[in-house]
N, C-alpha and C. Protein backbone atom coordinates (compact mmCIF):
# COMPACT_ATOMS: atom_id res chain seq x y z
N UNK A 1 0.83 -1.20 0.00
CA UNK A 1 0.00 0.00 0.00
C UNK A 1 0.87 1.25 0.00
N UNK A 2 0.17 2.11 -0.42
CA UNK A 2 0.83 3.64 -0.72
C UNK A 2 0.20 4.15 0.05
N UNK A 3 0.28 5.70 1.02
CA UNK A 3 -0.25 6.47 1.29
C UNK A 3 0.04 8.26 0.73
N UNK A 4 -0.53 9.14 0.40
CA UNK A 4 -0.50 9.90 0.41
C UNK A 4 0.70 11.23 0.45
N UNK A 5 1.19 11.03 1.84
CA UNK A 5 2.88 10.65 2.26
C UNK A 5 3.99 10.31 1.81
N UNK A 6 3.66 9.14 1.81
CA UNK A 6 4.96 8.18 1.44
C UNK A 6 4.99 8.52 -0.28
N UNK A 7 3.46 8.19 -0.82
CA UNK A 7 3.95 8.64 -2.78
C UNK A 7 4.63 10.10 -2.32
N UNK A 8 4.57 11.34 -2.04
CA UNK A 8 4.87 12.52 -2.32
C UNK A 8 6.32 12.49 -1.12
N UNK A 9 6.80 12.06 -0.38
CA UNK A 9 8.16 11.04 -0.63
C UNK A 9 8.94 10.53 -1.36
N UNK A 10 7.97 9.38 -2.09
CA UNK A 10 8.80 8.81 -3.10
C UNK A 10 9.45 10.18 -4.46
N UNK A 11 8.30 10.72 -4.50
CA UNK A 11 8.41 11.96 -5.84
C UNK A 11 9.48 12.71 -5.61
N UNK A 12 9.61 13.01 -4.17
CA UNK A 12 10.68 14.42 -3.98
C UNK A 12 11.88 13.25 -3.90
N UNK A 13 11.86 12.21 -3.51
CA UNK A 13 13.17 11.46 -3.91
C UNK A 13 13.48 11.22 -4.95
N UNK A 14 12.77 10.70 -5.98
CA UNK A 14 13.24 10.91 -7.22
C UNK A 14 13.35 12.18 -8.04
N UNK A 15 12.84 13.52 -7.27
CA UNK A 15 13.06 14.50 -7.90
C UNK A 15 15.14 14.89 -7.44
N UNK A 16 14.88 14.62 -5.91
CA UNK A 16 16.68 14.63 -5.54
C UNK A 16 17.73 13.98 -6.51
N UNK A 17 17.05 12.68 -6.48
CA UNK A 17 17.97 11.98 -7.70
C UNK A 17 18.42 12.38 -9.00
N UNK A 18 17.34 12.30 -9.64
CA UNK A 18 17.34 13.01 -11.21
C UNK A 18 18.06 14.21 -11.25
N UNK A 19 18.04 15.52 -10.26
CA UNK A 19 18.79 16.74 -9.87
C UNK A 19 20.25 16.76 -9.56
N UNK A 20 20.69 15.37 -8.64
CA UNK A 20 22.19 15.07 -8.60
C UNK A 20 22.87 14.30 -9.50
N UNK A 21 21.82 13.23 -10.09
CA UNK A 21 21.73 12.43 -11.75
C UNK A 21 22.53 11.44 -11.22
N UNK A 22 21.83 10.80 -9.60
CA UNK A 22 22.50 9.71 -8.82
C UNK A 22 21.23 9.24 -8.44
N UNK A 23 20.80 8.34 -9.87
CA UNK A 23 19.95 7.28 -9.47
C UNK A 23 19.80 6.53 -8.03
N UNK A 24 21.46 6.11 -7.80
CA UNK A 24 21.19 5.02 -6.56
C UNK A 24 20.22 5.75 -5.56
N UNK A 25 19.74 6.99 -5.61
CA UNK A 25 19.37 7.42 -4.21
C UNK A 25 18.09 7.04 -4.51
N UNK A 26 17.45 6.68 -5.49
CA UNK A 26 15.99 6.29 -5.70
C UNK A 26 16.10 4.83 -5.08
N UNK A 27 17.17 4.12 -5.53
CA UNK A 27 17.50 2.75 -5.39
C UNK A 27 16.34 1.80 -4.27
N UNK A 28 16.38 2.98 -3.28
CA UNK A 28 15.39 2.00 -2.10
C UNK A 28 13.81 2.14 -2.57
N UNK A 29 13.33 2.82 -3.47
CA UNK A 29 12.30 2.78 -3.58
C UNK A 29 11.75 1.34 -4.03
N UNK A 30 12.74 1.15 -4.90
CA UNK A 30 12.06 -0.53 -5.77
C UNK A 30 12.28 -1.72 -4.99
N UNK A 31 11.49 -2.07 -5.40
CA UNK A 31 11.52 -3.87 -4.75
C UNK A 31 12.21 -4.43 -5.83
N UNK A 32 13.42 -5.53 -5.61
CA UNK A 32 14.41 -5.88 -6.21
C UNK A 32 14.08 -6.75 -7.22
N UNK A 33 12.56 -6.77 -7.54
CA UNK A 33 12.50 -7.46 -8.58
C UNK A 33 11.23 -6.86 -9.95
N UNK A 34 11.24 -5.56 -9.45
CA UNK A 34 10.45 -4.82 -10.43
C UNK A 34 11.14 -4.77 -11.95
N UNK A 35 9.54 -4.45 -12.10
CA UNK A 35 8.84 -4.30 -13.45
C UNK A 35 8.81 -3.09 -13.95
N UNK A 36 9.96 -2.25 -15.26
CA UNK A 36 9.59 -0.83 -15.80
C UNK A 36 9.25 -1.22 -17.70
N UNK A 37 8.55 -0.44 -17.86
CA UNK A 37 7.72 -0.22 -19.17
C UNK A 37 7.84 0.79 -19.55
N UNK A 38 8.17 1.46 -20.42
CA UNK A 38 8.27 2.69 -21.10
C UNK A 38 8.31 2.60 -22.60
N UNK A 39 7.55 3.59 -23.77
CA UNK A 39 7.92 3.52 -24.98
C UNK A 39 9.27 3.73 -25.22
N UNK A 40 9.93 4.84 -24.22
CA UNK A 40 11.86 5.57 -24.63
C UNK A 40 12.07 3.93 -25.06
N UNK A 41 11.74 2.65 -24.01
CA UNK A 41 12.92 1.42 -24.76
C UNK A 41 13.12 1.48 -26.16
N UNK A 42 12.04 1.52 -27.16
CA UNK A 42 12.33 1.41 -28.59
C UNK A 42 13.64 2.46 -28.78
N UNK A 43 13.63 3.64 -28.39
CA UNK A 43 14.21 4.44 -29.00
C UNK A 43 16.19 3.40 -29.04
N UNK A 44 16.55 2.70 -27.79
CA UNK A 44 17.64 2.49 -27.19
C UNK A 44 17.71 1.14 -27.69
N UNK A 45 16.57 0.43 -28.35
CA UNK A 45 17.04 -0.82 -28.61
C UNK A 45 16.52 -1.92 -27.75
N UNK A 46 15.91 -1.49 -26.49
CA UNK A 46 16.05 -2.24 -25.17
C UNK A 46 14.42 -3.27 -25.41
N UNK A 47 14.87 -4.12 -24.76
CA UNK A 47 13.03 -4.80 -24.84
C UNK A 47 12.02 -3.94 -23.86
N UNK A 48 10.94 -4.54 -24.33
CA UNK A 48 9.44 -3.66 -23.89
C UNK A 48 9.97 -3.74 -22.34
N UNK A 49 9.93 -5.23 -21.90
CA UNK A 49 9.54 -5.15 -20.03
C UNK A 49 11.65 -5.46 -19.92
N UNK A 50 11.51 -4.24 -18.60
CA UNK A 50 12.83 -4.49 -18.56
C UNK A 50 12.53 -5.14 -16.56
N UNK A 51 12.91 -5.99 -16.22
CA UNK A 51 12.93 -6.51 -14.84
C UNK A 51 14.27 -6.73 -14.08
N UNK A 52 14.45 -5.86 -12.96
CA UNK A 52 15.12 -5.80 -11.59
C UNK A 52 15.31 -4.55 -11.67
N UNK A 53 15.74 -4.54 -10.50
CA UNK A 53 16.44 -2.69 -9.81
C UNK A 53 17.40 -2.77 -10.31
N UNK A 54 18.66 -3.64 -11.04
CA UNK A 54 19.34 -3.01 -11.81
C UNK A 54 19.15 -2.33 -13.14
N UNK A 55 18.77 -3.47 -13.94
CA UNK A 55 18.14 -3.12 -15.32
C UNK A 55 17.40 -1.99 -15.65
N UNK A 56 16.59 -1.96 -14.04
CA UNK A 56 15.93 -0.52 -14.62
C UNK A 56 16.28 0.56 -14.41
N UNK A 57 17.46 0.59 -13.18
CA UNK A 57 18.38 2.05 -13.02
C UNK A 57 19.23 2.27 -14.40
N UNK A 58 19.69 0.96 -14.53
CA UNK A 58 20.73 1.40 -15.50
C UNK A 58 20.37 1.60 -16.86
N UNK A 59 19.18 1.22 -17.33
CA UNK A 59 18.11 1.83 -18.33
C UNK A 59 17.71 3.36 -18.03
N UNK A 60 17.29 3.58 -16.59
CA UNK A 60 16.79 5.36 -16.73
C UNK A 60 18.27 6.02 -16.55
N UNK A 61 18.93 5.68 -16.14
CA UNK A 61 20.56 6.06 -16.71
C UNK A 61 21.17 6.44 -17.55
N UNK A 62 20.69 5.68 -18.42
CA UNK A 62 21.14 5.45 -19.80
C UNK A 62 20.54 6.98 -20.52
N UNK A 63 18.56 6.77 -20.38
CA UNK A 63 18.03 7.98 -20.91
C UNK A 63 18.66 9.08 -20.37
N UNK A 64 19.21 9.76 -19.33
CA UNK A 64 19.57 11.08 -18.72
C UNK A 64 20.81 11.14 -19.29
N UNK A 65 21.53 10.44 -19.69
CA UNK A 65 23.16 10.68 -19.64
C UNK A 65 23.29 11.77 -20.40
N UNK A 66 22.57 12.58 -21.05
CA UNK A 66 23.21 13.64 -22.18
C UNK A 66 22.29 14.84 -22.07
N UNK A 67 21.92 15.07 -20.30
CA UNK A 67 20.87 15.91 -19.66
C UNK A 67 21.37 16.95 -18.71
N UNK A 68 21.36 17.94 -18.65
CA UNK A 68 21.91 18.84 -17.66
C UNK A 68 20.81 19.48 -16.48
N UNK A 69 20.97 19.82 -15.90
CA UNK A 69 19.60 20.87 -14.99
C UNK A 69 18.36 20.27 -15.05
N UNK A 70 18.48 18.59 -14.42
CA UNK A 70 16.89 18.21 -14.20
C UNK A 70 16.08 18.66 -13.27
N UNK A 71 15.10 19.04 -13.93
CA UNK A 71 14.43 19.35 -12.72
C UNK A 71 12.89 18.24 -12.94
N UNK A 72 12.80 17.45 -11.93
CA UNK A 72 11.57 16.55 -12.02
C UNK A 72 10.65 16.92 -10.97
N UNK A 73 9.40 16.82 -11.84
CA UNK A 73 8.15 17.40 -10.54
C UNK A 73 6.99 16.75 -10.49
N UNK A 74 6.51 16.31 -9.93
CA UNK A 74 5.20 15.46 -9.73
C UNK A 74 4.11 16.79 -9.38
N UNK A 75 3.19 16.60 -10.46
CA UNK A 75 2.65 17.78 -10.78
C UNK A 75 1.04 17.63 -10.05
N UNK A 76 0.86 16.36 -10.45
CA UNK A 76 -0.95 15.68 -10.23
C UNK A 76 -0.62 14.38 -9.82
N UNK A 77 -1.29 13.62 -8.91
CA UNK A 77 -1.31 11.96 -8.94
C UNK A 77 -2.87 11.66 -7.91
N UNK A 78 -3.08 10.30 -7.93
CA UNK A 78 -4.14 10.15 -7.40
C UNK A 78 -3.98 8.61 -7.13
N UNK A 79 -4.09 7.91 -6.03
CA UNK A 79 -4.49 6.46 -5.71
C UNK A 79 -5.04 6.42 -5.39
N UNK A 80 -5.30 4.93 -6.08
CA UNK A 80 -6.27 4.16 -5.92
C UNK A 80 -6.75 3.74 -4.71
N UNK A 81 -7.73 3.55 -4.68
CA UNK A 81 -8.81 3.15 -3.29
C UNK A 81 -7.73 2.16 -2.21
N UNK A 82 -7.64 1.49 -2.81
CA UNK A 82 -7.10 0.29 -2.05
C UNK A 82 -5.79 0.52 -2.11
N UNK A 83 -5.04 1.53 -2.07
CA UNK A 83 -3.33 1.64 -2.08
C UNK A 83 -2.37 1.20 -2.71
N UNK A 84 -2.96 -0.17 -3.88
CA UNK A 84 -2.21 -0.77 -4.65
C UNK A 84 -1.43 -0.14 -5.49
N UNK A 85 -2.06 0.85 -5.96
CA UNK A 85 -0.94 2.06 -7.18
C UNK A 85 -1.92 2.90 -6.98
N UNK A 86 -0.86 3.87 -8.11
CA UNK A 86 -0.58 5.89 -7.64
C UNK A 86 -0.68 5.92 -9.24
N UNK A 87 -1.24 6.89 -9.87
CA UNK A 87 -0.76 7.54 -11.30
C UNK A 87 -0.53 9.14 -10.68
N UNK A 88 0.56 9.17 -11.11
CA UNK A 88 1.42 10.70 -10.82
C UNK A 88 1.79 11.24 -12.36
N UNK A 89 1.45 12.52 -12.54
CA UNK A 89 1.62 13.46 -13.67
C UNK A 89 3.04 14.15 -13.66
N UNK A 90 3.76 13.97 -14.68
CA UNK A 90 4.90 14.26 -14.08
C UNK A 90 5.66 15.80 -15.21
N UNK A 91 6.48 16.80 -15.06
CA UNK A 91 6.84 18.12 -15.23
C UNK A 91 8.62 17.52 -15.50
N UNK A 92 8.85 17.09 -16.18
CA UNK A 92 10.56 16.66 -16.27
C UNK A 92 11.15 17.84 -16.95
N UNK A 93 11.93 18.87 -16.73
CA UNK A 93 12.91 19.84 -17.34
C UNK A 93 14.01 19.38 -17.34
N UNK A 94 14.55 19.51 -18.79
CA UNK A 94 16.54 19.39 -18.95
C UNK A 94 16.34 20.24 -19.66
N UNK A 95 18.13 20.49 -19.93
CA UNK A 95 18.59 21.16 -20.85
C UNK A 95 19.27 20.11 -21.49
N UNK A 96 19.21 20.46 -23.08
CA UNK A 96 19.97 19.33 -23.82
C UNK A 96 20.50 19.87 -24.86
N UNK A 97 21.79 20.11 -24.92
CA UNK A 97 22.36 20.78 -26.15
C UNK A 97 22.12 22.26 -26.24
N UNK A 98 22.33 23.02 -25.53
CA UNK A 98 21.63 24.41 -24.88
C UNK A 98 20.34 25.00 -24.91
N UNK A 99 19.92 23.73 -24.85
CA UNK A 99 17.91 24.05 -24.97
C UNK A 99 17.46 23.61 -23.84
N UNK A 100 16.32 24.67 -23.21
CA UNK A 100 15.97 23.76 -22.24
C UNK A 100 14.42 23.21 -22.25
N UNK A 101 14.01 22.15 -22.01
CA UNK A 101 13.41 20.99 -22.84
C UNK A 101 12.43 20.68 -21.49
N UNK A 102 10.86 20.78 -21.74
CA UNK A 102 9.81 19.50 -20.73
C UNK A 102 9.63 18.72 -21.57
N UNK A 103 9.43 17.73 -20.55
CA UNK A 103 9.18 16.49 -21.47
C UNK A 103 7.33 15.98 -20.24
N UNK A 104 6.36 16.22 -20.46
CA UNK A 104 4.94 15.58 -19.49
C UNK A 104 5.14 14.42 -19.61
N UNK A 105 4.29 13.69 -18.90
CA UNK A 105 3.96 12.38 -18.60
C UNK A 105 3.80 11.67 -17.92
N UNK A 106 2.69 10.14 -17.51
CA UNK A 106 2.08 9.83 -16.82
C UNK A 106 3.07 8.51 -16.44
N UNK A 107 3.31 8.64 -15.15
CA UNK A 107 3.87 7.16 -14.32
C UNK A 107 2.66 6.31 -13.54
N UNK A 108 2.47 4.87 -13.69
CA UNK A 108 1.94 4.51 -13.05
C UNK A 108 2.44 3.64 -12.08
N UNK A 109 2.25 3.62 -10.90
CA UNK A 109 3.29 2.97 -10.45
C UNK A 109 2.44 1.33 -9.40
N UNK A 110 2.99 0.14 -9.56
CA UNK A 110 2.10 -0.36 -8.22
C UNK A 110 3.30 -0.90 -7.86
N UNK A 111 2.81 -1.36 -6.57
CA UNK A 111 3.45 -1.58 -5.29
C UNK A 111 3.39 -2.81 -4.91
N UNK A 112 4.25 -3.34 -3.99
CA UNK A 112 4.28 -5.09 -3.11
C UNK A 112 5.17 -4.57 -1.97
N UNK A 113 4.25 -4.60 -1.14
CA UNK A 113 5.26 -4.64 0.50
C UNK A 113 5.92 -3.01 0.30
N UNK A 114 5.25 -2.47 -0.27
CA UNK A 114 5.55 -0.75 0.05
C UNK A 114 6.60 -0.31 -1.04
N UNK A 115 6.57 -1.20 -1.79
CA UNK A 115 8.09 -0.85 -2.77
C UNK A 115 7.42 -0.60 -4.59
N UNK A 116 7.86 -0.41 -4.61
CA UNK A 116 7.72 -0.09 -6.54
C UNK A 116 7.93 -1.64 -7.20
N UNK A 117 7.02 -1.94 -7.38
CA UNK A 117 6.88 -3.46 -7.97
C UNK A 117 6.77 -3.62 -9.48
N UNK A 118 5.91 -2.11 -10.10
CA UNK A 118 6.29 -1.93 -11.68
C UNK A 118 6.05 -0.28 -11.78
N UNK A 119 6.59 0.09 -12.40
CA UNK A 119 6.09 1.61 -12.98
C UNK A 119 6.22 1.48 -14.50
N UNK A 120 5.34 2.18 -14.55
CA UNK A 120 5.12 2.54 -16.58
C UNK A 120 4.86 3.67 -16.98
N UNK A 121 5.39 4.15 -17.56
CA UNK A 121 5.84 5.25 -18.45
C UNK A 121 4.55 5.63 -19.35
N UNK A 122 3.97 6.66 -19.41
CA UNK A 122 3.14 6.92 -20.43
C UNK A 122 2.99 8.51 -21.11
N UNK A 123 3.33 8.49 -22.37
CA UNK A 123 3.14 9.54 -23.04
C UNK A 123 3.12 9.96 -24.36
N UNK A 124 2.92 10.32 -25.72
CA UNK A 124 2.63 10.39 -26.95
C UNK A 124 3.77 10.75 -27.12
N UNK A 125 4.90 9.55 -27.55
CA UNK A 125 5.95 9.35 -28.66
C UNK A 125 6.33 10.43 -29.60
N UNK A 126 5.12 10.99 -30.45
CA UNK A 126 4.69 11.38 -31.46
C UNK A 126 4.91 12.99 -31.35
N UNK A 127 4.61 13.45 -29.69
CA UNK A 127 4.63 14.76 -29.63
C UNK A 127 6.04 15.53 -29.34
N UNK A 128 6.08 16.76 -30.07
CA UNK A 128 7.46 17.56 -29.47
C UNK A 128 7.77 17.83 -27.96
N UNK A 129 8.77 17.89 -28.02
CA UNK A 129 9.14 18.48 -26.26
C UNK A 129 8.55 19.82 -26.18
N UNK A 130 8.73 20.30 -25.14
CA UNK A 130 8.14 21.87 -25.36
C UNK A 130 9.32 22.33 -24.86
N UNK A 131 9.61 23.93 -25.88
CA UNK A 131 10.80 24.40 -25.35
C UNK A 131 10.22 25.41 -24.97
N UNK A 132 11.18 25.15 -23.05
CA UNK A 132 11.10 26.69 -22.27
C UNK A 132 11.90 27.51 -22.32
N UNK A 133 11.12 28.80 -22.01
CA UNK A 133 12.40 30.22 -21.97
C UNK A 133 13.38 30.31 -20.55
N UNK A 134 14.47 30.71 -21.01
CA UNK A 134 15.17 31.37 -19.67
C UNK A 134 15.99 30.23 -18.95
N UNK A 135 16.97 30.02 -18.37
CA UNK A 135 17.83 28.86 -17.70
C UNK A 135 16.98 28.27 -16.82
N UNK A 136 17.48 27.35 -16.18
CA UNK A 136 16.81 26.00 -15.47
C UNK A 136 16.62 26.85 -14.11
C-alpha cells in the first residue's frame, strides 16, 4: 500500500535523484525485482519489459546521460482506493544541447510490500518536447 505521504516522498526522492543524476538514491524505492515499461525502450534498442532494480536504473541512466539541470516534478497523482498504485503526472525539465526541454507524462506505479513493484511510463511518442524560456 501507498499512502498519500509516502507517494509525495517517493516523488521528492526521485526528484533529488534526477537533480544530482544519482539514481542510486531512488534505489530503495524498488523492490528488487520490479517491473519498468516505457515507450523511450524502442528508442535504445532495449526490450518492452525491462525486470530488476538493476536493469531498470541502469536503463533510466542510460536515458539522462546527455541531460543537464533536471528538474523533475510530480505535478498531479491520485491512488487508488485500495493503495495498490498511484498515477502521478509528471513536469521533467533538462537542458539538452543548450535548450531547455519539458518532457509531461504519466507514471503509473504499483506496489508489493511498500516498494515499486512496476512503474510505466506513459506519453505520446509522437509529440514535441516543449521548449522553455530562460535557464533552469
Amino acid at each position: 500500500m501507498i499512502s498519500e505521504p509516502a507517494l509525495v516522498a517517493q516523488e521528492e526522492r526521485f526528484a533529488r535523484a534526477f537533480a544530482a543524476g544519482d539514481l542510486s538514491l531512488a534505489r530503495a524505492l524498488y523492490d528488487p525485482h520490479v517491473v519498468y515499461v516505457s515507450p523511450t525502450v524502442r528508442l535504445f534498442g532495449w526490450p518492452a519489459r525491462i525486470e530488476g532494480v538493476e536493469r531498470t536504473l541502469d536503463f533510466i541512466a542510460l536515458t539522462i546521460r546527455h541531460l543537464e539541470a533536471i528538474a523533475y516534478r510530480a505535478v498531479e497523482w491520485a491512488i487508488v482506493p485500495a493503495g495498490q498504485a498511484a498515477f502521478v503526472r509528471i513536469q521533467f525539465d533538462f537542458t539538452r544541447a543548450g535548450r531547455r526541454l519539458r518532457s509531461d507524462y504519466v507514471v503509473v506505479y504499483r506496489y508489493r510490500d511498500g516498494l515499486i513493484a512496476q512503474q510505466e511510463l506513459y506519453y505520446d511518442p509522437s509529440s514535441q518536447l516543449k521548449e522553455l524560456d530562460g535557464p533552469p
